[in-house]
Protein backbone atom coordinates (compact mmCIF):
# COMPACT_ATOMS: atom_id res chain seq x y z
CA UNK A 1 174.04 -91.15 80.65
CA UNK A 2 170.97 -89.06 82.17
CA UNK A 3 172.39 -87.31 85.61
CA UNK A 4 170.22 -87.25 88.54
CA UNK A 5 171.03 -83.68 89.13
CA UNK A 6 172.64 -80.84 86.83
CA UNK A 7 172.62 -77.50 89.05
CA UNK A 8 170.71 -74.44 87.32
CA UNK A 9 173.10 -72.51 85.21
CA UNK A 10 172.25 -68.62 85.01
CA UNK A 11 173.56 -66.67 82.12
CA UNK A 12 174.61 -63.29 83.66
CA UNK A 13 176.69 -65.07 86.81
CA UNK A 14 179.63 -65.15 85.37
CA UNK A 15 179.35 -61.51 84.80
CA UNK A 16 177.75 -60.61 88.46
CA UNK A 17 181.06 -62.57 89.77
CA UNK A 18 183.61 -60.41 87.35
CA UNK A 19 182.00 -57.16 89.06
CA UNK A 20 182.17 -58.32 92.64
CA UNK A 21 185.97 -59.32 91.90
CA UNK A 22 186.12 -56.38 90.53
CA UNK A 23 185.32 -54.22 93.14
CA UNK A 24 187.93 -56.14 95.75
CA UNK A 25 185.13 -56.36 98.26
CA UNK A 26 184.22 -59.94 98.54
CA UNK A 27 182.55 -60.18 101.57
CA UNK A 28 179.02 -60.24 102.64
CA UNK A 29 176.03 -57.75 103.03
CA UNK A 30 177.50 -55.96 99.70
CA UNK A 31 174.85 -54.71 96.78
CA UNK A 32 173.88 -58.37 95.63
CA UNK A 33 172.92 -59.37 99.04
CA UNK A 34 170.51 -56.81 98.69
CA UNK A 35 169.06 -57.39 95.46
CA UNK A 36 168.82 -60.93 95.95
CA UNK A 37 167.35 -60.47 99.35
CA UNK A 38 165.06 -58.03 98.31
CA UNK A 39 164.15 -60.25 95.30
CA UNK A 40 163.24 -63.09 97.79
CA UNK A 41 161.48 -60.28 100.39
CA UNK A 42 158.94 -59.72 97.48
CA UNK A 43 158.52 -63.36 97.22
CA UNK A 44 157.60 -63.54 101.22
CA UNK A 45 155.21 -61.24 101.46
CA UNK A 46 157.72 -58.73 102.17
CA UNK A 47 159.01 -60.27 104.92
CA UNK A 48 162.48 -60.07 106.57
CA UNK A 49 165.04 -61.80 104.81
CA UNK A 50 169.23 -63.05 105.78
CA UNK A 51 170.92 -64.85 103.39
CA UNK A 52 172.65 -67.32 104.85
CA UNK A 53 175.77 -69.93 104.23
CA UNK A 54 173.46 -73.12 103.88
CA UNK A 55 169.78 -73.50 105.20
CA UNK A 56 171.35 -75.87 107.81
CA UNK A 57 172.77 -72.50 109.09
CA UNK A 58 169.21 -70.39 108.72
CA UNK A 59 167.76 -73.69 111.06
CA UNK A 60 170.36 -73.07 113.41
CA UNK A 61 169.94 -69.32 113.44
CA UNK A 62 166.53 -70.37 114.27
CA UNK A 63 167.20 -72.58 117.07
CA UNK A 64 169.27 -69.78 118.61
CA UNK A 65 166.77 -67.03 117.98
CA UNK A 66 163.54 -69.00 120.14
CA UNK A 67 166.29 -69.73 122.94
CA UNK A 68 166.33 -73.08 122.86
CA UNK A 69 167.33 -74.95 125.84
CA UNK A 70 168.37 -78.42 127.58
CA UNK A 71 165.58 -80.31 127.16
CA UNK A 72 163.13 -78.38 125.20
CA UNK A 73 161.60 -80.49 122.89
CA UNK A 74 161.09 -80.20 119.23
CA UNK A 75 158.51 -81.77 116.61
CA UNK A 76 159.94 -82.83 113.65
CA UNK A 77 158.83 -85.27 110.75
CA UNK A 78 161.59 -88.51 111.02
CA UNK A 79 161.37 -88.17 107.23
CA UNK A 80 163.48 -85.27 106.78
CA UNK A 81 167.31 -84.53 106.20
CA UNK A 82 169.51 -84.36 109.29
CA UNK A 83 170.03 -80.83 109.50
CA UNK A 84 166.19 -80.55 111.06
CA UNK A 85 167.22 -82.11 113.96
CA UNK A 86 170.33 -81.32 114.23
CA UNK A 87 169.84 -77.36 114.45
CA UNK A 88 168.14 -78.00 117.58
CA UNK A 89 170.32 -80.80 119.11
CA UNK A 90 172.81 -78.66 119.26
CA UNK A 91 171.06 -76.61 121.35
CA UNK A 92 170.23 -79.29 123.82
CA UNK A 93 166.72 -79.91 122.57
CA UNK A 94 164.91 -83.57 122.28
CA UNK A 95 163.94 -84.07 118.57
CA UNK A 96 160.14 -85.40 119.01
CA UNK A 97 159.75 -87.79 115.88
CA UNK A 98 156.40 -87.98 114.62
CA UNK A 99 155.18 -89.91 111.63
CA UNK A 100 154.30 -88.52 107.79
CA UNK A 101 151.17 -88.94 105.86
CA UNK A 102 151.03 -91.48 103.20
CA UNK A 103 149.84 -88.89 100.59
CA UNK A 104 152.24 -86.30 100.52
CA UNK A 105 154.81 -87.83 102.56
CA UNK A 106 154.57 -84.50 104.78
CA UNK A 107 154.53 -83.91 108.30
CA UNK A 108 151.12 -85.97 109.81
CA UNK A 109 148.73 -82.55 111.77
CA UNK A 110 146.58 -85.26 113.16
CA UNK A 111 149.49 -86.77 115.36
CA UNK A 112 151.44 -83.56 116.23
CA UNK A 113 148.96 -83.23 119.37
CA UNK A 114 149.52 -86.28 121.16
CA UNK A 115 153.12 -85.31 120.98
CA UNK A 116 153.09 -82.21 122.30
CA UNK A 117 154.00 -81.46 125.95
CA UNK A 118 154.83 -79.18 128.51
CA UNK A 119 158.08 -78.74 127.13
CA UNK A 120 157.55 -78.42 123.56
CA UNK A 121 158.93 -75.41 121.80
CA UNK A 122 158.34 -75.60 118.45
CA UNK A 123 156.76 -77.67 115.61
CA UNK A 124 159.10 -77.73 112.17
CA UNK A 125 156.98 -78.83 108.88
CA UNK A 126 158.96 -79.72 106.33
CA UNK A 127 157.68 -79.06 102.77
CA UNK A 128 158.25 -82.45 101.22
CA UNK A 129 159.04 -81.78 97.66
CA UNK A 130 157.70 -78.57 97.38
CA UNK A 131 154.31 -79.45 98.27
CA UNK A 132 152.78 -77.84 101.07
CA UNK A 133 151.90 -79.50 104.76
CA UNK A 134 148.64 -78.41 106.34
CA UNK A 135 150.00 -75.64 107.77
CA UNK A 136 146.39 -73.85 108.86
CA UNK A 137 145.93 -76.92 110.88
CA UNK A 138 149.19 -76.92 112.59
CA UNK A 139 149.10 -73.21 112.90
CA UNK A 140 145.70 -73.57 115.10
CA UNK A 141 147.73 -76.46 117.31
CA UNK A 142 150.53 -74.15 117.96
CA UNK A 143 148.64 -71.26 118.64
CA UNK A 144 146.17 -73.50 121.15
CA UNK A 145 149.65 -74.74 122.67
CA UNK A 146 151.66 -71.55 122.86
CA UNK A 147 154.83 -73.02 120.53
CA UNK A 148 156.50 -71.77 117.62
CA UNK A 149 156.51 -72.90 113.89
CA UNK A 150 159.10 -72.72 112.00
CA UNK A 151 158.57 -73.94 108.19
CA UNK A 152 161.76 -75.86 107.09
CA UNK A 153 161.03 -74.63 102.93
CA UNK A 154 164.22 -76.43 101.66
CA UNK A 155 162.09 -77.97 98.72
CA UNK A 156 159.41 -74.99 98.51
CA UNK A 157 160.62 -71.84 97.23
CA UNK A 158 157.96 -70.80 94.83
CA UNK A 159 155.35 -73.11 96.14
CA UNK A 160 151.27 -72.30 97.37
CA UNK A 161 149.37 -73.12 99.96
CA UNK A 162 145.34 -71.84 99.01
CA UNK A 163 147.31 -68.71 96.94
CA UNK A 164 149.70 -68.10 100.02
CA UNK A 165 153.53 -68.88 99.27
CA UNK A 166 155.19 -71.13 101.68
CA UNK A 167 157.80 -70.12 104.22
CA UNK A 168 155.30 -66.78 105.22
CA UNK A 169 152.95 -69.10 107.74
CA UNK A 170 155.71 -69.58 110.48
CA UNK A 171 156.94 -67.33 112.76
CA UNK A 172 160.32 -67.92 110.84
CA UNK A 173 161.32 -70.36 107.85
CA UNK A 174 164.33 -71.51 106.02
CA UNK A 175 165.29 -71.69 102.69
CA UNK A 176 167.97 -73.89 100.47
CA UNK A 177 170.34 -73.12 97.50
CA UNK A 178 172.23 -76.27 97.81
CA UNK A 179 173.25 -77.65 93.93
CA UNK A 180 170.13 -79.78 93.83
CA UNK A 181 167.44 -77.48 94.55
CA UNK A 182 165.55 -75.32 92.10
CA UNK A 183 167.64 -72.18 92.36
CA UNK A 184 171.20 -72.92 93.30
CA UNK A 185 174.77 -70.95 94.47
CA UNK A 186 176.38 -74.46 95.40
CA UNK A 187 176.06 -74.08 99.17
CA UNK A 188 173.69 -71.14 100.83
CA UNK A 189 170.68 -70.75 102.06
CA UNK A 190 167.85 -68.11 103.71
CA UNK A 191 166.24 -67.15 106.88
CA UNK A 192 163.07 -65.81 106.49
CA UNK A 193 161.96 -63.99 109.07
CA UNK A 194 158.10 -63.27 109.25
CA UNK A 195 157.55 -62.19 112.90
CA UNK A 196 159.42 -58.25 112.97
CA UNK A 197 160.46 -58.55 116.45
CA UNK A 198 163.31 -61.19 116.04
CA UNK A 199 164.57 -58.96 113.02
CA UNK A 200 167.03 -57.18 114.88
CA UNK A 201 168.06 -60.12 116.75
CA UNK A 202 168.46 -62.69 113.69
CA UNK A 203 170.96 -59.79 112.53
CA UNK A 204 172.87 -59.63 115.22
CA UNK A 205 173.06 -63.63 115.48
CA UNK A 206 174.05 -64.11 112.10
CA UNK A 207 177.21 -61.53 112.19
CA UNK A 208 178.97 -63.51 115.27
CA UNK A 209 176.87 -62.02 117.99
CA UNK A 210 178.20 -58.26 117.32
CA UNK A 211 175.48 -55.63 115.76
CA UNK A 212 177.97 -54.71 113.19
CA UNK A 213 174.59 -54.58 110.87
CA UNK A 214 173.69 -51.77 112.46
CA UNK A 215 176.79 -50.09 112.65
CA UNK A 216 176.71 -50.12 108.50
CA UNK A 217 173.60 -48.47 108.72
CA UNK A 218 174.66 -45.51 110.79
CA UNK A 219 172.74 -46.13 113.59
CA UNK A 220 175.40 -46.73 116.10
CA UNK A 221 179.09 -45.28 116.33
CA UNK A 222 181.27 -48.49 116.63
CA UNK A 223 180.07 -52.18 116.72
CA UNK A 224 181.21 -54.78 119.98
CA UNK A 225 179.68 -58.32 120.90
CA UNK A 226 176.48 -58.03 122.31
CA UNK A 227 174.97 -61.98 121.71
CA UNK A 228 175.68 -65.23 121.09
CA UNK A 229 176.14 -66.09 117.70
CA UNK A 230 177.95 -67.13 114.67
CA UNK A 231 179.59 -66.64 111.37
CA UNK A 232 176.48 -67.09 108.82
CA UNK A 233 176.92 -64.06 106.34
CA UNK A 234 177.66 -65.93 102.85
CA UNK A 235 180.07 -64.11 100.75
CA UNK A 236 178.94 -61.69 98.02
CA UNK A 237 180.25 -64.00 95.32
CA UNK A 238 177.67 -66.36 96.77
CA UNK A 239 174.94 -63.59 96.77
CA UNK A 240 176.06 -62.70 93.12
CA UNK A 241 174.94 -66.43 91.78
CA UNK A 242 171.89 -66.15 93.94
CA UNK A 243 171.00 -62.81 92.60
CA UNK A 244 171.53 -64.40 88.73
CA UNK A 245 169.39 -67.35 89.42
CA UNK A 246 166.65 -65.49 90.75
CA UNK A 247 166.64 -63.09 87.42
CA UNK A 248 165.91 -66.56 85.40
CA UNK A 249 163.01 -67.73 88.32
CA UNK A 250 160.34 -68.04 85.83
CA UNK A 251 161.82 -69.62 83.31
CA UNK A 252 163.25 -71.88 85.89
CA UNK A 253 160.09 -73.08 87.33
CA UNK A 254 158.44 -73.46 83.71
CA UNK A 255 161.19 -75.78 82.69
CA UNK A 256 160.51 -77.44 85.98
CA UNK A 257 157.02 -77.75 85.86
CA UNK A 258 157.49 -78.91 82.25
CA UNK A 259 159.45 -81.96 83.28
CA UNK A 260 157.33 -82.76 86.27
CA UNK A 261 154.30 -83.08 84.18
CA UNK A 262 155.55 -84.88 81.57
CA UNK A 263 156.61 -87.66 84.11
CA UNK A 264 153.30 -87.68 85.85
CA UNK A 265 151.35 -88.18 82.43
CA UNK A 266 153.64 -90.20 80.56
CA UNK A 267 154.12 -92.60 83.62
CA UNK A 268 150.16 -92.76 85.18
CA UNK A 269 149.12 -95.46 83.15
CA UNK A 270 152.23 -97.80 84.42
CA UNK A 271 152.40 -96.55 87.44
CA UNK A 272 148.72 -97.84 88.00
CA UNK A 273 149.54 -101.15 86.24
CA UNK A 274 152.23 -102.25 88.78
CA UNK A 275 151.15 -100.32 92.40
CA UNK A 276 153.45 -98.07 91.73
CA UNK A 277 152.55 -94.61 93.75
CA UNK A 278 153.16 -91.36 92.32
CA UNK A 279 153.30 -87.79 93.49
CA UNK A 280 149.97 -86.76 95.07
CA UNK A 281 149.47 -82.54 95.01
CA UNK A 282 145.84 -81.93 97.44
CA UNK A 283 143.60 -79.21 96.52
CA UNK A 284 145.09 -76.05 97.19
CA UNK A 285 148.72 -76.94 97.25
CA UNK A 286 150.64 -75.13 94.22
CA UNK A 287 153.68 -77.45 93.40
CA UNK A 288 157.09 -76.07 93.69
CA UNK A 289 158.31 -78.37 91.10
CA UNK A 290 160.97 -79.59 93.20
CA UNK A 291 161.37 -83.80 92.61
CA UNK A 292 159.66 -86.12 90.88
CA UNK A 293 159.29 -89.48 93.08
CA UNK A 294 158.03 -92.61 92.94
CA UNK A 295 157.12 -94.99 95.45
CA UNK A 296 157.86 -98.65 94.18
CA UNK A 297 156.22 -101.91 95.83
CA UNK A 298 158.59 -102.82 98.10
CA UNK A 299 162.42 -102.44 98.76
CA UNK A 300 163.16 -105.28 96.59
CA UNK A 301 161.99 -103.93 93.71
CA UNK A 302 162.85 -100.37 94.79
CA UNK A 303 166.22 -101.71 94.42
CA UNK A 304 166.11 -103.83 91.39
CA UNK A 305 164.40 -100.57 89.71
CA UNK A 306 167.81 -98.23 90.26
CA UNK A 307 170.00 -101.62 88.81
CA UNK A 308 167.27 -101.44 85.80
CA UNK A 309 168.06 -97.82 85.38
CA UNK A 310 171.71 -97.57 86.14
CA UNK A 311 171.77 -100.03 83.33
CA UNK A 312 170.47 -97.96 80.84
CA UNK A 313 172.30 -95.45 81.83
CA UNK A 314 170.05 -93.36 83.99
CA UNK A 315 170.67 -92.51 87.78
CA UNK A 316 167.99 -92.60 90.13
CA UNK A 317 168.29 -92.08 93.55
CA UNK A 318 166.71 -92.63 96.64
CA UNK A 319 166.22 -90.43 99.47
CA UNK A 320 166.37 -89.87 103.34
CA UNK A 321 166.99 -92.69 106.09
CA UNK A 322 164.85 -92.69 108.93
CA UNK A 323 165.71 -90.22 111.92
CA UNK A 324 163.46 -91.73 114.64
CA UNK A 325 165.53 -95.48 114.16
CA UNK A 326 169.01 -93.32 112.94
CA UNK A 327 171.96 -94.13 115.46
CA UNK A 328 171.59 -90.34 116.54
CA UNK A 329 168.07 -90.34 116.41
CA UNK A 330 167.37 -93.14 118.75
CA UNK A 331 170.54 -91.22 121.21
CA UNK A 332 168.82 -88.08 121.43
CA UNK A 333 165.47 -88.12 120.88
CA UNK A 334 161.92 -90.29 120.21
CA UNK A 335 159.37 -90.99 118.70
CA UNK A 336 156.33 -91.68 120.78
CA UNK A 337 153.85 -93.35 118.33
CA UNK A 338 156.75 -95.04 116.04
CA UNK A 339 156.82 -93.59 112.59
CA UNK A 340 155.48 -96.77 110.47
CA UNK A 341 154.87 -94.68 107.09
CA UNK A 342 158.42 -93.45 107.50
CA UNK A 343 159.73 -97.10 107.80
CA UNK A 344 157.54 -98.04 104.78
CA UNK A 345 158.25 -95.37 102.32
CA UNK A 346 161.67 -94.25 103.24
CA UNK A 347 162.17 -98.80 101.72
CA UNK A 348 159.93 -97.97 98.50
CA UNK A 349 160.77 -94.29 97.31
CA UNK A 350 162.58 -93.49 94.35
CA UNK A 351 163.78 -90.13 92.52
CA UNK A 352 163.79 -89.87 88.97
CA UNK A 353 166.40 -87.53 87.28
CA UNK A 354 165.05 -83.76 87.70
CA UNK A 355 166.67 -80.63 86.76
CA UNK A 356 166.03 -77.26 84.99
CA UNK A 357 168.86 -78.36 81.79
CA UNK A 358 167.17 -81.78 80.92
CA UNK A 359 165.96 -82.47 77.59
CA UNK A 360 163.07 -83.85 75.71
CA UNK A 361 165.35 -86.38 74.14
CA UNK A 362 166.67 -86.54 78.51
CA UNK A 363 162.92 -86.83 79.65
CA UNK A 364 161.92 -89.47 76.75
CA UNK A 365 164.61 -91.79 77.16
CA UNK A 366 164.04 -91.57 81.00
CA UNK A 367 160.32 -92.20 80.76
CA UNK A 368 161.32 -95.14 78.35
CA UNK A 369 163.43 -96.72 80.61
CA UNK A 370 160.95 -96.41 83.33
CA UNK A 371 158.21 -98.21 81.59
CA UNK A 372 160.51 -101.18 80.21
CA UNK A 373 160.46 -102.10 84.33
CA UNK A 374 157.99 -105.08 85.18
CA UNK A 375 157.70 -104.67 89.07
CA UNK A 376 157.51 -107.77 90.71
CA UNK A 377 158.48 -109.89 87.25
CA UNK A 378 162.21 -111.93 86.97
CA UNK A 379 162.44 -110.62 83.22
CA UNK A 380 162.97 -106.85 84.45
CA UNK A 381 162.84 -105.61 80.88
CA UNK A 382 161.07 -105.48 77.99
């Protein structure tokens, strides 16, 4: 059997979680916080960074820190995981679907326009797969329009954009550790905060509206609620894994890269032979290494492709449903143009097994498996 996901493992955790227990201070904000924010800081351009429970948490810490309102309204890609929307709905704002591009499945810059209006507040990219959306062209529409960005980077730690890593293009962006992402605690994620004036704010938000933060520091003489806010501090035992993972980074993302390539070379010749679509990275764009996807015919073959595989023993998954059409999509916000791409490819795509741990004997068998597939034949396998 060939997983779809085995989480990163880092040598020195289980020692980085001895020393925390052995301290019997468990909460947050202790010395591996810091190293591991600091660690991600350097990888941010130095930015600002909170480590957070879950990035679902850093989106909602986001929400909170532009003041989102009633009725504000939101751009968001409909192919995306919940969580983008639903940071915002819970601040009363109208999710404003708009459709992907069929290259790199991101976030389309030449329809966010005609969505925006007088009540737009921000535009969220999403980074789909770790590869980068256009973000100098939505950067000039939200400047032009007066809204925010904020860069949901769930797939893109480590990724380029023309040199520049992503997350540091927003005024703010999020990060996740969740088991199936590159660098993983479990659960737990990042705010990364790249405009300095929300710094003190995000702070304050994140330790249940008090400014306890600064109290630590010295700076005032007792701590008291002073904002709305919420309990998104992760533990230190949480920072400690972080802090591990990001000491093995590079060999992470060369394993990563390793098995990425492999597929797209081993598979391009099939691929092409039965209209199957493969990963596309544009010029400029440094891959995070992320997924490796596939976009099959149709959905009949789509799912006849994940019997073929589950067969032999290999799990393949696919991925998100459409927001725009979701039951809570179509309740609480729109989509003006209709998201067609997002209808098409959320039917065809397909993720081959991916993780750090996998094999050559892993990555073989997997491509093998792939290629004994006839799209669009009865005999399935050769």
């Amino acid at each position: 059997m060939v997983p779809f996901n085995r989480p990163t493992e880092a040598p020195s955790a289980g020692d980085f979680l001895r020393e925390v227990l052995a301290t019997g201070k468990v909460s947050g904000d202790g010395p591996f916080t810091r190293r591991a924010s600091s660690v991600l800081s350097q990888l941010h351009s130095d930015a600002s960074v909170l480590l957070t429970t879950s990035c679902t948490h850093a989106l909602e810490m986001a929400a909170l820190l532009l003041d989102i309102e009633p009725g504000d309204e939101v751009i968001i890609p409909s192919f995306t995981f919940v969580s983008t929307a639903n940071a915002f709905v819970l601040r009363g704002a109208v999710p404003v679907f708009v459709d992907v591009r069929p290259d790199t499945l991101n976030l389309d810059e030449s329809l966010i326009e005609a969505a925006i209006t007088e009540r737009t507040r921000a535009i969220v990219p999403v980074h789909y797969a770790g590869v980068g959306c256009d973000m100098e062209a939505i950067g000039k529409l939200a400047e032009r329009h007066g809204v925010s960005v904020v860069e949901d980077n769930a797939h893109g730690l480590f990724g380029k954009l023309h040199g520049r890593p992503l997350g540091t293009f927003g005024s703010m962006s999020t990060l996740s550790f969740h088991e199936t992402k590159n660098i993983s605690t479990g659960e737990g994620g990042a705010l990364i905060i790249n405009d300095p004036t929300l710094v003190e704010r995000a702070e304050i938000i994140r330790e249940k509206g008090t400014n306890r933060s600064r109290f630590f520091r010295g700076q005032v003489d007792k701590y008291t609620w002073v904002d709305v806010g919420s309990s998104y501090l992760p533990s230190e035992l949480v920072a400690a894994v972080l802090a591990a993972q990001l000491e093995i980074a590079a060999d992470v993302q060369a394993a990563r890269a390793n098995v990425w390539r492999r597929y797209h070379e081993e598979l391009a010749d099939w691929a092409t032979m039965h209209g199957v679509v493969t990963p596309t990275v544009p010029d400029g764009a440094e891959c995070a290494w992320h997924m490796f996807y596939m976009l099959l015919p149709n959905l009949l073959q789509r799912t006849a492709f994940i019997e073929h595989l589950k067969e032999r023993g290999v799990l393949s998954v696919f991925h998100y449903i459409p927001l725009h059409s979701s039951p809570a999509g179509l309740r609480t916000g729109r989509a003006p143009d209709g998201c067609p791409v997002t209808e098409d490819i959320a039917d065809r795509l397909i993720r081959l097994p991916f993780f750090t741990s996998m094999t050559m004997e892993d990555l073989d068998y997997v491509i093998e498996s792939v290629k004994a597939f006839r799209p669009g034949s009865e005999a399935r396998c050769v």
